[in-house]
Protein backbone atom coordinates (compact mmCIF):
# COMPACT_ATOMS: atom_id res chain seq x y z
CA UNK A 1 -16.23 -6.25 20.90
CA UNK A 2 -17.16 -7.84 17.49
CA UNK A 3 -18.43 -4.51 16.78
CA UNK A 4 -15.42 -2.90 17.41
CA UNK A 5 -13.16 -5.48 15.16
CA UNK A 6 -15.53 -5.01 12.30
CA UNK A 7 -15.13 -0.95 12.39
CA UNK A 8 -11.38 -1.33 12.08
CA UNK A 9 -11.47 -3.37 8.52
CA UNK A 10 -14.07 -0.15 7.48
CA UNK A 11 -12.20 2.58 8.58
CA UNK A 12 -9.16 0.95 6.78
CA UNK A 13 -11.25 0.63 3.49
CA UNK A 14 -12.43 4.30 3.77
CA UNK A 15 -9.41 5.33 4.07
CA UNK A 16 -8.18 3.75 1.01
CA UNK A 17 -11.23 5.24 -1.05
CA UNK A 18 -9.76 8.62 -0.10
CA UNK A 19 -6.27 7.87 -0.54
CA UNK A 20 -6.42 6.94 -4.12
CA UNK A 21 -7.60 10.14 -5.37
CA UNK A 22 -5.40 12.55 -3.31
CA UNK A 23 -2.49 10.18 -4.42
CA UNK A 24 -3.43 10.67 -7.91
CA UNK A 25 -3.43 14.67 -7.40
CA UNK A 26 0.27 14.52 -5.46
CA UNK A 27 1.50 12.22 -8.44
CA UNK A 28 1.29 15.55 -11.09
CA UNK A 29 3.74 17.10 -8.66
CA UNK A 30 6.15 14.53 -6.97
CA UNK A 31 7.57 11.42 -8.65
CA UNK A 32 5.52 7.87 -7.22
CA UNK A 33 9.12 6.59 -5.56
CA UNK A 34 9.96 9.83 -3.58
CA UNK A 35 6.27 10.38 -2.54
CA UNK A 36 6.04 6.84 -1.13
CA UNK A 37 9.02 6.92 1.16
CA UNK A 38 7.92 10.62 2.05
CA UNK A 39 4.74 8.93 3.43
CA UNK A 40 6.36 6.48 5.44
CA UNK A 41 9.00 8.29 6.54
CA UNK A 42 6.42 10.27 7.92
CA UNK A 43 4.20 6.95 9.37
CA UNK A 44 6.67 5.14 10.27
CA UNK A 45 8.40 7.67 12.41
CA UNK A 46 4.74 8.34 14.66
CA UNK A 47 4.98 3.94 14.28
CA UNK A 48 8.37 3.94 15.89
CA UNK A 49 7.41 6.42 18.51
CA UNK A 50 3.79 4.36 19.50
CA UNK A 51 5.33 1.35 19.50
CA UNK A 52 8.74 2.77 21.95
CA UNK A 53 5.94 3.96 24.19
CA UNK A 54 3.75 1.18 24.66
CA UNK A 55 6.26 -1.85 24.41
CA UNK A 56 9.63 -0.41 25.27
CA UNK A 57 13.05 -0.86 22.89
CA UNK A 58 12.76 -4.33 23.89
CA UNK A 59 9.90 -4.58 21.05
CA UNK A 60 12.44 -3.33 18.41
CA UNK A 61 14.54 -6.65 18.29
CA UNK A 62 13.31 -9.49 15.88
CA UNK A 63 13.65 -12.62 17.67
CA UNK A 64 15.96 -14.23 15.19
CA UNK A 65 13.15 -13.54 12.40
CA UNK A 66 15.07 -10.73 10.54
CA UNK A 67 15.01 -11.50 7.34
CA UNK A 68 11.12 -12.50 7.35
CA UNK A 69 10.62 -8.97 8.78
CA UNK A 70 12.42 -7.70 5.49
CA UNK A 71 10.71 -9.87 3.03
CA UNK A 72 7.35 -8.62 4.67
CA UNK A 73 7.96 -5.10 4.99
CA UNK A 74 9.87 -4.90 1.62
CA UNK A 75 7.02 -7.29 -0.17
CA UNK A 76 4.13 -5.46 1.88
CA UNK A 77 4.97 -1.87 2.64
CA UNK A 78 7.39 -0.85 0.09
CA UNK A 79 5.94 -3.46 -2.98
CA UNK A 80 2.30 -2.15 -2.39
CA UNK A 81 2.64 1.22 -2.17
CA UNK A 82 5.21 1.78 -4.69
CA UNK A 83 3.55 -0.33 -7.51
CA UNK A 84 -0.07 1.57 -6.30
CA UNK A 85 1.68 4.96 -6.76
CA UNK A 86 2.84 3.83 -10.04
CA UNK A 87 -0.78 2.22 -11.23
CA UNK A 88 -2.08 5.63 -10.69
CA UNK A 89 0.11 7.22 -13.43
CA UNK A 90 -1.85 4.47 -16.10
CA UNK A 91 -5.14 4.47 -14.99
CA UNK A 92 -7.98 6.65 -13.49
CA UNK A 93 -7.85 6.36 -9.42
CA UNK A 94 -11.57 4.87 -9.09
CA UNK A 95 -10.06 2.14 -11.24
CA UNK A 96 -7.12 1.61 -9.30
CA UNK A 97 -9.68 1.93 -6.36
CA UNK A 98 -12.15 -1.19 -7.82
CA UNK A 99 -9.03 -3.02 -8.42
CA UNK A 100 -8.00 -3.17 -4.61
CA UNK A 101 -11.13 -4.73 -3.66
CA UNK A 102 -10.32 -8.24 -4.41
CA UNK A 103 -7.71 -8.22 -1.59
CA UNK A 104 -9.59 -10.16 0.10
CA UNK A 105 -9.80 -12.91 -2.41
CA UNK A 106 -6.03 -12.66 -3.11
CA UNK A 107 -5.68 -13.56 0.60
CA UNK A 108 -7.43 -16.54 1.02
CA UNK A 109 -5.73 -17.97 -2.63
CA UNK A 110 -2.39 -17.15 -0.87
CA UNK A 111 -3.48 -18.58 2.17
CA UNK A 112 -4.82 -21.88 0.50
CA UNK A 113 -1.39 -21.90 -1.47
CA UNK A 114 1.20 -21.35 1.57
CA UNK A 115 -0.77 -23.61 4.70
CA UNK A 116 -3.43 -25.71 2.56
CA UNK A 117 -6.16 -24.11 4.56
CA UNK A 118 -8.90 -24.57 1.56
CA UNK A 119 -11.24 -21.47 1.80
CA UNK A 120 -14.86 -22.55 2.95
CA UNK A 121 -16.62 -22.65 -0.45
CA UNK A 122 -19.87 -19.83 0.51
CA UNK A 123 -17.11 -17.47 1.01
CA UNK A 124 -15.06 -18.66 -1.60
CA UNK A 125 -18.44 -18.03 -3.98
CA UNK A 126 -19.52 -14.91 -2.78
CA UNK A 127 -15.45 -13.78 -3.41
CA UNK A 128 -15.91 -14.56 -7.06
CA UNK A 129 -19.56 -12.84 -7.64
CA UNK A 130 -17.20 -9.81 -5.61
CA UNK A 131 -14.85 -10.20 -8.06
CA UNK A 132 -16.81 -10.87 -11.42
CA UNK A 133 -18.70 -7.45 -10.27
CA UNK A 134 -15.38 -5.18 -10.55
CA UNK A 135 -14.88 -6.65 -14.05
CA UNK A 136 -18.17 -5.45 -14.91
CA UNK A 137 -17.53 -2.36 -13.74
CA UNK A 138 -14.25 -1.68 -15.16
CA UNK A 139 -15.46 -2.88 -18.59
CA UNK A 140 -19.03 -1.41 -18.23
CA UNK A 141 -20.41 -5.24 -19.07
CA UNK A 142 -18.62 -5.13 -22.52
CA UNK A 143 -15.96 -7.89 -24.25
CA UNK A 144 -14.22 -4.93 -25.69
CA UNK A 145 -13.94 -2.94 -22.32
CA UNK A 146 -11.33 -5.96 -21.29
CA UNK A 147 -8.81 -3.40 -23.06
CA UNK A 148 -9.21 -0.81 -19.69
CA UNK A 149 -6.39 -3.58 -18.53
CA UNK A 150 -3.77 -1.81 -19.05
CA UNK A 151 -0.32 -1.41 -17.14
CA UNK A 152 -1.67 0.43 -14.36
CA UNK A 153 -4.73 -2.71 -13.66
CA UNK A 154 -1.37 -5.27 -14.17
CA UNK A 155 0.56 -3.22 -11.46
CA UNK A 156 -2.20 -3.25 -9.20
CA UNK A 157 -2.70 -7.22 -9.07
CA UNK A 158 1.10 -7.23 -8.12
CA UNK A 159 0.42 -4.78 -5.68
CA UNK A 160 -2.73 -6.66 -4.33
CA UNK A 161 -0.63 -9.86 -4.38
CA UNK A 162 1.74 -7.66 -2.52
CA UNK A 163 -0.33 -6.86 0.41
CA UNK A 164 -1.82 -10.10 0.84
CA UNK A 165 1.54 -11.84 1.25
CA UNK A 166 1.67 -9.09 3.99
CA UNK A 167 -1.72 -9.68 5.70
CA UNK A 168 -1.24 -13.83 5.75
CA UNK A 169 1.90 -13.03 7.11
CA UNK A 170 0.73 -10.98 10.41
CA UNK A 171 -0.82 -14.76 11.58
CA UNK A 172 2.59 -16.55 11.57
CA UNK A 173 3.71 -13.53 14.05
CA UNK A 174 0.99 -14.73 16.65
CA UNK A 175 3.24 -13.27 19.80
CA UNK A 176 3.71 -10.03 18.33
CA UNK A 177 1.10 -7.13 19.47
CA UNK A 178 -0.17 -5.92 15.59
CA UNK A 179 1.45 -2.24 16.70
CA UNK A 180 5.15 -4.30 16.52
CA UNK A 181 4.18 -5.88 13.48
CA UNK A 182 3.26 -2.86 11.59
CA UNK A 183 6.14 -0.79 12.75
CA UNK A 184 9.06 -3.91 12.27
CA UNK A 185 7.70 -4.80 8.81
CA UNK A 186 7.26 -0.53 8.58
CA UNK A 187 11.01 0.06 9.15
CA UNK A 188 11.94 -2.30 6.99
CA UNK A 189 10.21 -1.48 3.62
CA UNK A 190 10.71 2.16 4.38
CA UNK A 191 14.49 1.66 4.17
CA UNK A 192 13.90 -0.22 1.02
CA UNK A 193 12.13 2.78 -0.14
CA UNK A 194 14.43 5.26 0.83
CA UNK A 195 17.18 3.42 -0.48
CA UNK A 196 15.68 2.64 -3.92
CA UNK A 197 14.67 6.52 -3.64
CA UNK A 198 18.22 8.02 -3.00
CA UNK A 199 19.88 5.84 -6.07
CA UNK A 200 17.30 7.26 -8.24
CA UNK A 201 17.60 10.34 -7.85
CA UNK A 202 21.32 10.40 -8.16
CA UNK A 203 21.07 8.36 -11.30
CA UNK A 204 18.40 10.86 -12.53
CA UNK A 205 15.58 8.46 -13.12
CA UNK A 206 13.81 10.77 -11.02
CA UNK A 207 14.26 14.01 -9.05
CA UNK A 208 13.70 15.27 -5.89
CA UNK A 209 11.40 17.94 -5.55
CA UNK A 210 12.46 21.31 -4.32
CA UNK A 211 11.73 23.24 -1.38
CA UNK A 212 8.70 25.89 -1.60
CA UNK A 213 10.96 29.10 -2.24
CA UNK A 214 10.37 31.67 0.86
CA UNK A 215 9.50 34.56 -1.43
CA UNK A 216 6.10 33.71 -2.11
CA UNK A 217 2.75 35.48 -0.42
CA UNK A 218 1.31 33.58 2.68
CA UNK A 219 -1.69 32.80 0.56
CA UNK A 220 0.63 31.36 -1.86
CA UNK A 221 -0.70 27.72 -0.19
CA UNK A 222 -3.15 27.37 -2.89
CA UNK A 223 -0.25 27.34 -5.73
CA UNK A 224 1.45 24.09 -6.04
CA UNK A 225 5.02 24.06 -4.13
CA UNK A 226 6.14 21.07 -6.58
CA UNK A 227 7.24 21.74 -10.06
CA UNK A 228 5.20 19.63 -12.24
CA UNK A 229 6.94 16.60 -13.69
């Protein structure tokens, strides 16, 4: 079982690794708020569908905790993914990448701030040495590599800060199966999104991209369908 519990934190960081660079590619194509609500549009409709299956409609209603839902899912879902999409127009993907990885540290900080629960001071260390070892990396050990923090490394910390207000707040939804947590908090920043998504585009800060045209070959595939930005 422990086993098991530790493959699911892996699988999720491997599956960032590979996200950031494919997100990157998309971004030349698609603006960063109509390709995030395209995603969870997407996840959030095979969410909806998992969750119906397993729980029943009765798993849909909030328990008076509405508004929680919509902080989380706007703060978590809609802040992280937005703000990530946007990092990656300043700043090289494997940079974006190293600056995820003090989630972890962000958590416990936000957990020590919001319940008092003090981090346990080997982990707390070890955190740090994590975290001193992505500056090093992003500044290749040099005093004048602190200038790679740009706008896209300040967008990420809010974005990190982001998703750790989301992950502290799974534990104060103890009843809840983590299937009905995803999917509420889902919904919920995915209407942000699409929201946020719709007024821009008829403001023009950004525009939806068109629809492949029908006329091209069936190896056509390898062209991109998106005009470029």
């Amino acid at each position: 079982m422990r086993s098991r519990h530790v493959a699911f934190p892996l699988l999720a960081v491997l599956s960032w690794g590979v996200m950031f660079p494919v997100l990157a590619s998309a971004l030349t194509r698609v603006d960063a708020l109509n390709l995030t609500t395209a995603r969870y549009l997407l996840a959030t409709a095979v969410l909806l569908l998992l969750l119906l299956l397993r729980e029943g409609a009765g798993s849909l209603r909030t328990g008076g905790r509405l508004t929680e839902v919509l902080v989380l899912g706007v703060v978590g879902f809609a802040g992280f993914n937005l703000l990530t999409n946007l990092a990656l127009g300043h700043a090289a993907p494997q940079q974006i990448a190293l600056l995820a990885a003090p989630t972890p540290l962000v958590t416990q900080l936000v957990r020590w701030a919001r319940d008092g629960v003090r981090p346990r001071p080997v982990l707390f260390a070890f955190s740090l040495v994590a975290l001193v070892g992505v500056g090093l990396v992003i500044t290749r050990g040099r005093l004048d590599g602190l200038g790679q923090f740009g706008v896209g490394a300040l967008m990420m910390i809010f974005a990190v800060l982001g998703w750790a207000i989301y992950t502290h707040g799974a534990g104060r939804f103890g009843g809840w199966s983590p299937l009905r947590y995803t999917t509420l908090t889902a919904l919920a920043g995915t209407a942000a999104m699409l929201a946020a998504s719709v007024g821009a585009d008829l403001v023009g800060w950004q525009h939806a991209p068109p629809p492949p045209t029908s006329s091209r070959s069936p190896l056509s595939w390898r062209t991109p369908c998106w005009s470029p930005r």
